[in-house]
N, C-alpha and C. Protein backbone atom coordinates (compact mmCIF):
# COMPACT_ATOMS: atom_id res chain seq x y z
N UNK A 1 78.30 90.53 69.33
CA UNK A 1 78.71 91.74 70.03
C UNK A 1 79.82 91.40 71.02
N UNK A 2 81.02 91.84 70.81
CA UNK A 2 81.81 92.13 71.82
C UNK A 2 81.68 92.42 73.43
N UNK A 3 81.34 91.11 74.51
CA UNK A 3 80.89 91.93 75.43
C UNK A 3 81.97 92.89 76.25
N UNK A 4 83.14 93.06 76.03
CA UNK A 4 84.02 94.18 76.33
C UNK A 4 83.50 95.34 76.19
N UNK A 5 82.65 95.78 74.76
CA UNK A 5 81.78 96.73 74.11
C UNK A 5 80.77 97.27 74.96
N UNK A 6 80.00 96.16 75.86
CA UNK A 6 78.53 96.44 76.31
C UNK A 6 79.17 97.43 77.74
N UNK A 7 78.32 97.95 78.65
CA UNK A 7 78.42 98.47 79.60
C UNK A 7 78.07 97.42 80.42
N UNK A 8 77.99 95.78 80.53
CA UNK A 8 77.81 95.03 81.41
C UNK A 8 79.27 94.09 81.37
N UNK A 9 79.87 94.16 80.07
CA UNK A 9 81.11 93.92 79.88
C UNK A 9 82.68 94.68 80.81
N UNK A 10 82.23 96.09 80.66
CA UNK A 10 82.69 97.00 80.69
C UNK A 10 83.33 96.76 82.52
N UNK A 11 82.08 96.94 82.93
CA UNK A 11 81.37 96.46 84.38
C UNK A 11 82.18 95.43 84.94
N UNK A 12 81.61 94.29 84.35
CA UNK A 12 82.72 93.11 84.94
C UNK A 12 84.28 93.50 84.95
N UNK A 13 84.44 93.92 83.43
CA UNK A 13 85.84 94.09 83.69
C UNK A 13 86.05 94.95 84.99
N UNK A 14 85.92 96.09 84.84
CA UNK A 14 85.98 97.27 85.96
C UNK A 14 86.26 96.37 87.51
N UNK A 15 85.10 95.57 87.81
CA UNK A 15 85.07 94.63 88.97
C UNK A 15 86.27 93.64 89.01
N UNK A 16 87.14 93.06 87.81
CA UNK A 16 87.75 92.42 87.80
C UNK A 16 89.40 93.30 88.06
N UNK A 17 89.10 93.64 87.33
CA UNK A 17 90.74 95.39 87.90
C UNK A 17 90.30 95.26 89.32
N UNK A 18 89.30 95.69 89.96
CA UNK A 18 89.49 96.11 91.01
C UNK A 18 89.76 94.94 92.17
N UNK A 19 89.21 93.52 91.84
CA UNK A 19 89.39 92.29 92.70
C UNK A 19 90.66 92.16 92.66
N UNK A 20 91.22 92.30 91.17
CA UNK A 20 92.57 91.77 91.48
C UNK A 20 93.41 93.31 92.22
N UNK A 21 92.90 94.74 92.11
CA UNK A 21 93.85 95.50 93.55
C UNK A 21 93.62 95.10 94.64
N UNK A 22 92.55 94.61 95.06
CA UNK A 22 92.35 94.77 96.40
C UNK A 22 93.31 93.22 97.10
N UNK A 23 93.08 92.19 95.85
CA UNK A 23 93.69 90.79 96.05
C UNK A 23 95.34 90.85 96.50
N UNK A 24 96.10 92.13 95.59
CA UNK A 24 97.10 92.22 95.69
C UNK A 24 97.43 92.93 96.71
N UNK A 25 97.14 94.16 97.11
CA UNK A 25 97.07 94.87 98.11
C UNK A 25 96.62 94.16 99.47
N UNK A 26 95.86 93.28 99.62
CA UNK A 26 95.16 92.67 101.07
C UNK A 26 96.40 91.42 101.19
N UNK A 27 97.06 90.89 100.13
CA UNK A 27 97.63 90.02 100.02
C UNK A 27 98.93 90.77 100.51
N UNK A 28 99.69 91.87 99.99
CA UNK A 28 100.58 93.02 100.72
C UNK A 28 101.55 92.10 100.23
N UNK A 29 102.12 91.19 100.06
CA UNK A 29 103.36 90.79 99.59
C UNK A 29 103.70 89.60 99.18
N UNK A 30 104.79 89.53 98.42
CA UNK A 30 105.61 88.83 97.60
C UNK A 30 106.20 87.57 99.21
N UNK A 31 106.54 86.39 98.85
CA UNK A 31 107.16 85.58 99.40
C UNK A 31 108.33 85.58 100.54
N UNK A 32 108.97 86.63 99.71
CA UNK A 32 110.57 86.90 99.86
C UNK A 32 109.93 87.82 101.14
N UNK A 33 109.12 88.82 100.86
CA UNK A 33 109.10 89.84 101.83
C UNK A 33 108.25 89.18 103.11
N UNK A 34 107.26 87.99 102.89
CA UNK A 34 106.61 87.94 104.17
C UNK A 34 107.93 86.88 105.06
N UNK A 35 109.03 86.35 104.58
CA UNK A 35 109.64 86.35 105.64
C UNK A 35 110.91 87.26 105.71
N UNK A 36 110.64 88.57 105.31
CA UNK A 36 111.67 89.32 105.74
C UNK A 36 110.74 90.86 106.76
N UNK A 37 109.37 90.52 106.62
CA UNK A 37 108.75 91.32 107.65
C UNK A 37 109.06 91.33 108.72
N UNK A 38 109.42 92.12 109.71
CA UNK A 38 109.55 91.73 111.18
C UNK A 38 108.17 91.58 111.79
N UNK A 39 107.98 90.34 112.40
CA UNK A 39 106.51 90.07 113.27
C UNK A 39 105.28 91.04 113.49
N UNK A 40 104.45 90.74 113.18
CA UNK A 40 103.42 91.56 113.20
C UNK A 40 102.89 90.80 113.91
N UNK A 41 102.33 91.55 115.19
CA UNK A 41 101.23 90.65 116.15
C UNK A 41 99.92 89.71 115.82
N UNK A 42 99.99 89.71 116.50
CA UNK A 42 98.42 88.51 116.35
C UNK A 42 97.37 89.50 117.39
N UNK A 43 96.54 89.35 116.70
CA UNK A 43 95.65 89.96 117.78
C UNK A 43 94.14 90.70 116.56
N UNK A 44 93.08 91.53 117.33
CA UNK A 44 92.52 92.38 116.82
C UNK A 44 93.03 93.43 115.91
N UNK A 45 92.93 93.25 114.81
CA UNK A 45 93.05 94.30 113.56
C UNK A 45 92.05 94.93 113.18
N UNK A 46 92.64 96.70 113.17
CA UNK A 46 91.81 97.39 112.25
C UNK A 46 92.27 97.99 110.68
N UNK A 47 91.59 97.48 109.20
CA UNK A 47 91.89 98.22 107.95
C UNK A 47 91.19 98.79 108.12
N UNK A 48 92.31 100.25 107.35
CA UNK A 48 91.24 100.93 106.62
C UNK A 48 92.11 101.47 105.39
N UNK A 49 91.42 100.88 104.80
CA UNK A 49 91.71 100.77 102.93
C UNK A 49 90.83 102.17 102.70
N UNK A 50 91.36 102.93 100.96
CA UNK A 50 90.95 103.83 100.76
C UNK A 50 90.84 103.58 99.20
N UNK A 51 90.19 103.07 98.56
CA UNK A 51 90.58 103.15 97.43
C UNK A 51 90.00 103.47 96.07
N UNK A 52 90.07 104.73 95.35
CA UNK A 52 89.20 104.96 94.30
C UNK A 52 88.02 106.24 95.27
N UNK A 53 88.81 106.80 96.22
CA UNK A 53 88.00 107.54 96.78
C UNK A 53 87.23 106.77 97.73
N UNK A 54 87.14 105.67 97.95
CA UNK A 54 86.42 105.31 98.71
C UNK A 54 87.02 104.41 100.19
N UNK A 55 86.33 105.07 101.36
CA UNK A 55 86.91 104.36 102.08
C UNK A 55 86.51 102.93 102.97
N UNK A 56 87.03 102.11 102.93
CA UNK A 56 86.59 101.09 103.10
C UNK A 56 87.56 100.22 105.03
N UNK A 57 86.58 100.12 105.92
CA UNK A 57 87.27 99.72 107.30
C UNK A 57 86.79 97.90 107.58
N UNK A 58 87.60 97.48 108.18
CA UNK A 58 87.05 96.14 108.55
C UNK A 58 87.95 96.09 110.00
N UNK A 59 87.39 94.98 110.45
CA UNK A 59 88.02 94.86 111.87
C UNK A 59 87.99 92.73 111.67
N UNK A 60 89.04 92.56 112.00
CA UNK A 60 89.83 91.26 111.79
C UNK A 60 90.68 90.74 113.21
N UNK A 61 90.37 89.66 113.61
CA UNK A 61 91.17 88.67 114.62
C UNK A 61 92.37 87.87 113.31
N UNK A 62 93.28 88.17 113.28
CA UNK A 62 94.01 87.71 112.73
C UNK A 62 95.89 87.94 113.09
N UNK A 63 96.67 87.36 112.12
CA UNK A 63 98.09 87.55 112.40
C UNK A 63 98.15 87.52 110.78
N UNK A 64 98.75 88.99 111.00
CA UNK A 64 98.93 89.65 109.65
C UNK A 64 99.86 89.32 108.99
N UNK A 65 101.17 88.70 109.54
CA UNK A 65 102.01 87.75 109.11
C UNK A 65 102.25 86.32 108.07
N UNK A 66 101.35 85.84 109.06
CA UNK A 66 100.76 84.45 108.21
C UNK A 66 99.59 84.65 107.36
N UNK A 67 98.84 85.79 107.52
CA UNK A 67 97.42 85.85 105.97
C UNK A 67 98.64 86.21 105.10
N UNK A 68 99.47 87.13 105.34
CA UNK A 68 100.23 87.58 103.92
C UNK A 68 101.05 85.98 103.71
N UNK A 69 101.19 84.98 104.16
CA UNK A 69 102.35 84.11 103.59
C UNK A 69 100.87 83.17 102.90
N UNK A 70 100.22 83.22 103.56
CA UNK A 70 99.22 82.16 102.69
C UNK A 70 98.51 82.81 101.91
N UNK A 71 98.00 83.96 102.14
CA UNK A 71 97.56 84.48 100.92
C UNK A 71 98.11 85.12 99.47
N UNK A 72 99.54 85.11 99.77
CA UNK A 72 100.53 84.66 98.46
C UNK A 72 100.76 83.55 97.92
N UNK A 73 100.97 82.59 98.51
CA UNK A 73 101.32 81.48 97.94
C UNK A 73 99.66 81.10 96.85
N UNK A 74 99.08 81.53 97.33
CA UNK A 74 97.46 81.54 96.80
C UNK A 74 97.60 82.50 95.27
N UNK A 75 98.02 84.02 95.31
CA UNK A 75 98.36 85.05 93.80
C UNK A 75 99.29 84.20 93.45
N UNK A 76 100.27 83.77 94.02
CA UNK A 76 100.93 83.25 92.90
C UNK A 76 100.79 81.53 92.38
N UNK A 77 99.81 80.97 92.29
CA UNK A 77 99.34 79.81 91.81
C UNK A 77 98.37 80.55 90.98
N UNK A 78 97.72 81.75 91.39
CA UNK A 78 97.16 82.37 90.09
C UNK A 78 97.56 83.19 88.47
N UNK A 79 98.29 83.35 89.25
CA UNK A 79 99.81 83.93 88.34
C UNK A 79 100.16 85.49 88.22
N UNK A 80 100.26 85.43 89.80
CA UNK A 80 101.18 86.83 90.09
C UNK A 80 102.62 86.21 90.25
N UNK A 81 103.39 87.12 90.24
CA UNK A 81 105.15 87.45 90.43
C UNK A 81 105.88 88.34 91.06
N UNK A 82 106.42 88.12 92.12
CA UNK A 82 106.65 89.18 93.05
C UNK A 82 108.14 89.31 92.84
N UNK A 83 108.46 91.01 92.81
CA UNK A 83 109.91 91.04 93.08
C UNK A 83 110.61 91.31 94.36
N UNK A 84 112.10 91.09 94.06
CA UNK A 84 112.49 90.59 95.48
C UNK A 84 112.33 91.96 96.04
N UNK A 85 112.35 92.26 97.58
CA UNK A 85 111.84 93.40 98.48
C UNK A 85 113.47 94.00 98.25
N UNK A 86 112.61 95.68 98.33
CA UNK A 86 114.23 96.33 98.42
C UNK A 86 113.40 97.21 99.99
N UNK A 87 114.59 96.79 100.54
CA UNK A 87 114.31 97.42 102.13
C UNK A 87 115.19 98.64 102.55
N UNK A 88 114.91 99.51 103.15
CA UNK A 88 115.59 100.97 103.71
C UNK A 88 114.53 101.24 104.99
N UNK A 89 115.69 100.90 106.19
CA UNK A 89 115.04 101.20 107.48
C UNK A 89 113.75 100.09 108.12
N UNK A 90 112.63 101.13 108.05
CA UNK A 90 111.14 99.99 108.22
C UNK A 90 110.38 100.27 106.81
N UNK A 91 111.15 100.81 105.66
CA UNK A 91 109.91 100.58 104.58
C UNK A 91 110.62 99.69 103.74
N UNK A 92 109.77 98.82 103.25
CA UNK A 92 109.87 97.84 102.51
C UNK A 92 108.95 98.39 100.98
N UNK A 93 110.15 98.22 99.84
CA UNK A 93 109.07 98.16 98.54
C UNK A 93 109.04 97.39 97.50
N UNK A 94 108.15 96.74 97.17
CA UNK A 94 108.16 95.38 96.04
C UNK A 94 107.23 95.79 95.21
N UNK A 95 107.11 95.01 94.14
CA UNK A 95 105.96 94.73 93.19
C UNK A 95 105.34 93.38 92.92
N UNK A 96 104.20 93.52 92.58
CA UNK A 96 103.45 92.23 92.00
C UNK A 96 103.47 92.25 90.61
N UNK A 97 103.70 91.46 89.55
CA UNK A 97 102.98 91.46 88.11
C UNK A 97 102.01 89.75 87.93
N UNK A 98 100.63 90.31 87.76
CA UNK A 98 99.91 89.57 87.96
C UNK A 98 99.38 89.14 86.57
N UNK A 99 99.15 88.07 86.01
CA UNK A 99 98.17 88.05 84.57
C UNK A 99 97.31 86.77 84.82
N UNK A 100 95.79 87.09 85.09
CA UNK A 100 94.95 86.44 85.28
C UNK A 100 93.94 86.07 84.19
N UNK A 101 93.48 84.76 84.10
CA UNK A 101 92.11 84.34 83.31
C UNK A 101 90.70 85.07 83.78
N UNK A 102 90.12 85.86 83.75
CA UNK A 102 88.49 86.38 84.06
C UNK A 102 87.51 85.17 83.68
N UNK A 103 86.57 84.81 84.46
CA UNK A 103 85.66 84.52 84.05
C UNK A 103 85.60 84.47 82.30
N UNK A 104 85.37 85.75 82.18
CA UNK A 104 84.42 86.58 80.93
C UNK A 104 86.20 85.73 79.48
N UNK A 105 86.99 84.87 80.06
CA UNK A 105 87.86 84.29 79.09
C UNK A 105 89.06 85.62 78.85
N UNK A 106 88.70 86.64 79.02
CA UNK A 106 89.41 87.93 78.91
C UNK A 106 90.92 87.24 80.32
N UNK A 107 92.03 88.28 79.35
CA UNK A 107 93.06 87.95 80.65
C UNK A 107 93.13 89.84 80.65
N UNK A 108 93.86 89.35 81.82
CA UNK A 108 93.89 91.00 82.71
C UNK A 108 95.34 90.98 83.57
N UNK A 109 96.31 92.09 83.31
CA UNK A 109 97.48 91.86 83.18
C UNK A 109 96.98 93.65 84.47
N UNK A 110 98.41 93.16 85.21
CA UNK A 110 98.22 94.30 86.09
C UNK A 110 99.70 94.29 87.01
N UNK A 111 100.35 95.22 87.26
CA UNK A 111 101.46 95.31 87.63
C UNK A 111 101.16 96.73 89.26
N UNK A 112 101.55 96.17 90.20
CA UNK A 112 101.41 97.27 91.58
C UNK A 112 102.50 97.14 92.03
N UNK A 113 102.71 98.32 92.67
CA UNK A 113 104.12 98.94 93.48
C UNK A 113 103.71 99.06 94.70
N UNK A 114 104.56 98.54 95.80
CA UNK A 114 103.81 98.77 96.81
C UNK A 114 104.95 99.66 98.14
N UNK A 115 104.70 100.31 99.05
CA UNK A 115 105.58 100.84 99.36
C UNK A 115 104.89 100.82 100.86
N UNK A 116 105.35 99.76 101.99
CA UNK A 116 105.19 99.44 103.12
C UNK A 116 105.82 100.13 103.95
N UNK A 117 105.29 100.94 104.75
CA UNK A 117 106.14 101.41 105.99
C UNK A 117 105.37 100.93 107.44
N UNK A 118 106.18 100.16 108.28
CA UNK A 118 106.14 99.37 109.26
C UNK A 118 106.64 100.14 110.81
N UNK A 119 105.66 100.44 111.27
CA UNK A 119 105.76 101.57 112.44
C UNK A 119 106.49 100.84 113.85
N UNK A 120 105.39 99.80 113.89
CA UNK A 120 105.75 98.85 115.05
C UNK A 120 105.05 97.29 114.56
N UNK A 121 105.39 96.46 116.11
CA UNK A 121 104.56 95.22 115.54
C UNK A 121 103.32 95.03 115.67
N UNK A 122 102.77 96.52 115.79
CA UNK A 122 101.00 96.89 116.15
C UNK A 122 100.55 97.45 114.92
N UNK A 123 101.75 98.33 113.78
CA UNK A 123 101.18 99.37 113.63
C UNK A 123 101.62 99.43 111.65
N UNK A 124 101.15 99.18 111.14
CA UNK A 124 101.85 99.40 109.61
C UNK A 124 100.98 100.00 108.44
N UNK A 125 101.63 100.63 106.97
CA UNK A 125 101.00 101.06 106.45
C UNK A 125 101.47 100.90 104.98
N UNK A 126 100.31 100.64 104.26
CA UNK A 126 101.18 100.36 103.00
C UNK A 126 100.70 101.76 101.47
N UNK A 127 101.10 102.20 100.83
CA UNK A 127 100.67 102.69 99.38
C UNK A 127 100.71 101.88 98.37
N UNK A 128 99.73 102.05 97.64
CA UNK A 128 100.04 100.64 96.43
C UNK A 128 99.50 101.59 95.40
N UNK A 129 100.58 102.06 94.07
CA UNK A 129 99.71 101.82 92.67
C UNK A 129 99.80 100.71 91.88
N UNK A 130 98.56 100.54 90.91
CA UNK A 130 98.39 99.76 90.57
C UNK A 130 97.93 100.14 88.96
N UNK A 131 98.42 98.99 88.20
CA UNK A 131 98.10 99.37 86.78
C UNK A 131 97.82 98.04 86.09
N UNK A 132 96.17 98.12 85.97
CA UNK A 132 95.42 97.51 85.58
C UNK A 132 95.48 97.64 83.85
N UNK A 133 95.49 96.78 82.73
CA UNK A 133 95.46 96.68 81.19
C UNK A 133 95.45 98.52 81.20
N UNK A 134 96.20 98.91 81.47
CA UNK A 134 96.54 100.48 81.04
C UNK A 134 95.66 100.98 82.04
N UNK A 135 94.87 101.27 82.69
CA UNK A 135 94.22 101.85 83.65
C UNK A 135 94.77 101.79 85.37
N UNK A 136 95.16 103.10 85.36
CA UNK A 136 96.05 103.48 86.72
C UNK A 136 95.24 103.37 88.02
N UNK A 137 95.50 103.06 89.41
CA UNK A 137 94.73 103.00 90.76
C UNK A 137 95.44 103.34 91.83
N UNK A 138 95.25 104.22 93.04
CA UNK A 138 95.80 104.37 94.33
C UNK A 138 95.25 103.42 94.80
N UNK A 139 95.97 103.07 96.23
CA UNK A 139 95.25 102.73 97.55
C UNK A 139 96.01 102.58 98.62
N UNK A 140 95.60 103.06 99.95
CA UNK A 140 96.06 103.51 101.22
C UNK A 140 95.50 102.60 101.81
N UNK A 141 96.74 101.67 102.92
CA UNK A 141 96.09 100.12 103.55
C UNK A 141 96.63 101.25 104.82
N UNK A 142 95.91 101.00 106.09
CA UNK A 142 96.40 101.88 107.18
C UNK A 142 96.08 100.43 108.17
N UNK A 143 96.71 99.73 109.02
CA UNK A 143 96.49 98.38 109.40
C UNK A 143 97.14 98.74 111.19
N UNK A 144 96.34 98.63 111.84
CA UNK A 144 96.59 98.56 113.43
C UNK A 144 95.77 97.44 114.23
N UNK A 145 96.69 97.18 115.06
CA UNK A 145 95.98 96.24 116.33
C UNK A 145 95.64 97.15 117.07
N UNK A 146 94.67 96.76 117.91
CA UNK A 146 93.40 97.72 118.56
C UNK A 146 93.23 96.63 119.85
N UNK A 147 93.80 95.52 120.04
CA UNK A 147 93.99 94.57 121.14
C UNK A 147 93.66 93.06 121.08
N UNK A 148 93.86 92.46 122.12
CA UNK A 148 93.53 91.06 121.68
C UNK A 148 92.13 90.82 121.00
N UNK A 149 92.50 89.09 120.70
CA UNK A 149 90.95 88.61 120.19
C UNK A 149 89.91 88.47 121.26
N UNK A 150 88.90 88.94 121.18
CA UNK A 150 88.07 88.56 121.94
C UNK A 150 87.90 86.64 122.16
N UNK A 151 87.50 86.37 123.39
CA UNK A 151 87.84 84.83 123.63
C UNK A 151 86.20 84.34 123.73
């Protein structure tokens, strides 16, 4: 039996589309663009991701700067491909094309658009679709500092 066929197949896959949006999307960019971002603070971060209807918040001590440069260099040893950023004003828009091994031996090919608009160095927001082996996805990254790290 084909486990693509089963509804536990089905499943994984489903989970695997969606690791790799959220991977690409949390990851927010291509090489080229994390050093053509202008500085994003360091400090207390709040996401709030939306995606598939669902909304999803986290709160993060981080510098949103450097997760996006290391957490690219990370998709693309997996085998994403970013194109170069086309910039107008504070929005920045690139793509990823990603083609990954699954677990399940299955590869999973997925291409996102992402369209960053950068308010301040507190304040940014990104849209991403995403197109998973033919299956389409939104998602709304809404990303603010809310103040320092707690010490």
């Amino acid at each position: 039996m084909d486990p693509r066929n089963s509804s536990s197949g089905r499943c994984k896959e489903r989970i695997g589309a969606t690791l790799i949006a959220l991977l690409v999307s949390t990851l927010l960019c291509g090489p080229s663009l994390a050093d053509d971002l202008p500085s994003l603070r360091q400090g207390l971060w709040k996401y709030q991701r939306t995606v598939g209807g669902k909304k999803i918040e986290t709160t993060k001590c981080t510098s949103p700067t450097e997760d996006m440069k290391k957490m690219n260099a990370t998709l693309e040893k997996s085998g994403c491909r970013f194109s170069p950023v086309k910039k107008s004003g504070n929005v920045y828009t690139y793509t990823a094309d990603c083609s990954m091994k699954m677990p399940t031996g299955a590869t999973m090919n997925s291409r996102s658009t992402s369209v960053m608009t950068v308010a301040s160095e507190s304040s940014y927001r990104i849209e991403i679709d995403v197109v998973t082996d033919g299956q389409a996805s939104k998602e709304l990254l809404v990303a603010t500092r809310i103040g320092d790290c707690p010490k």
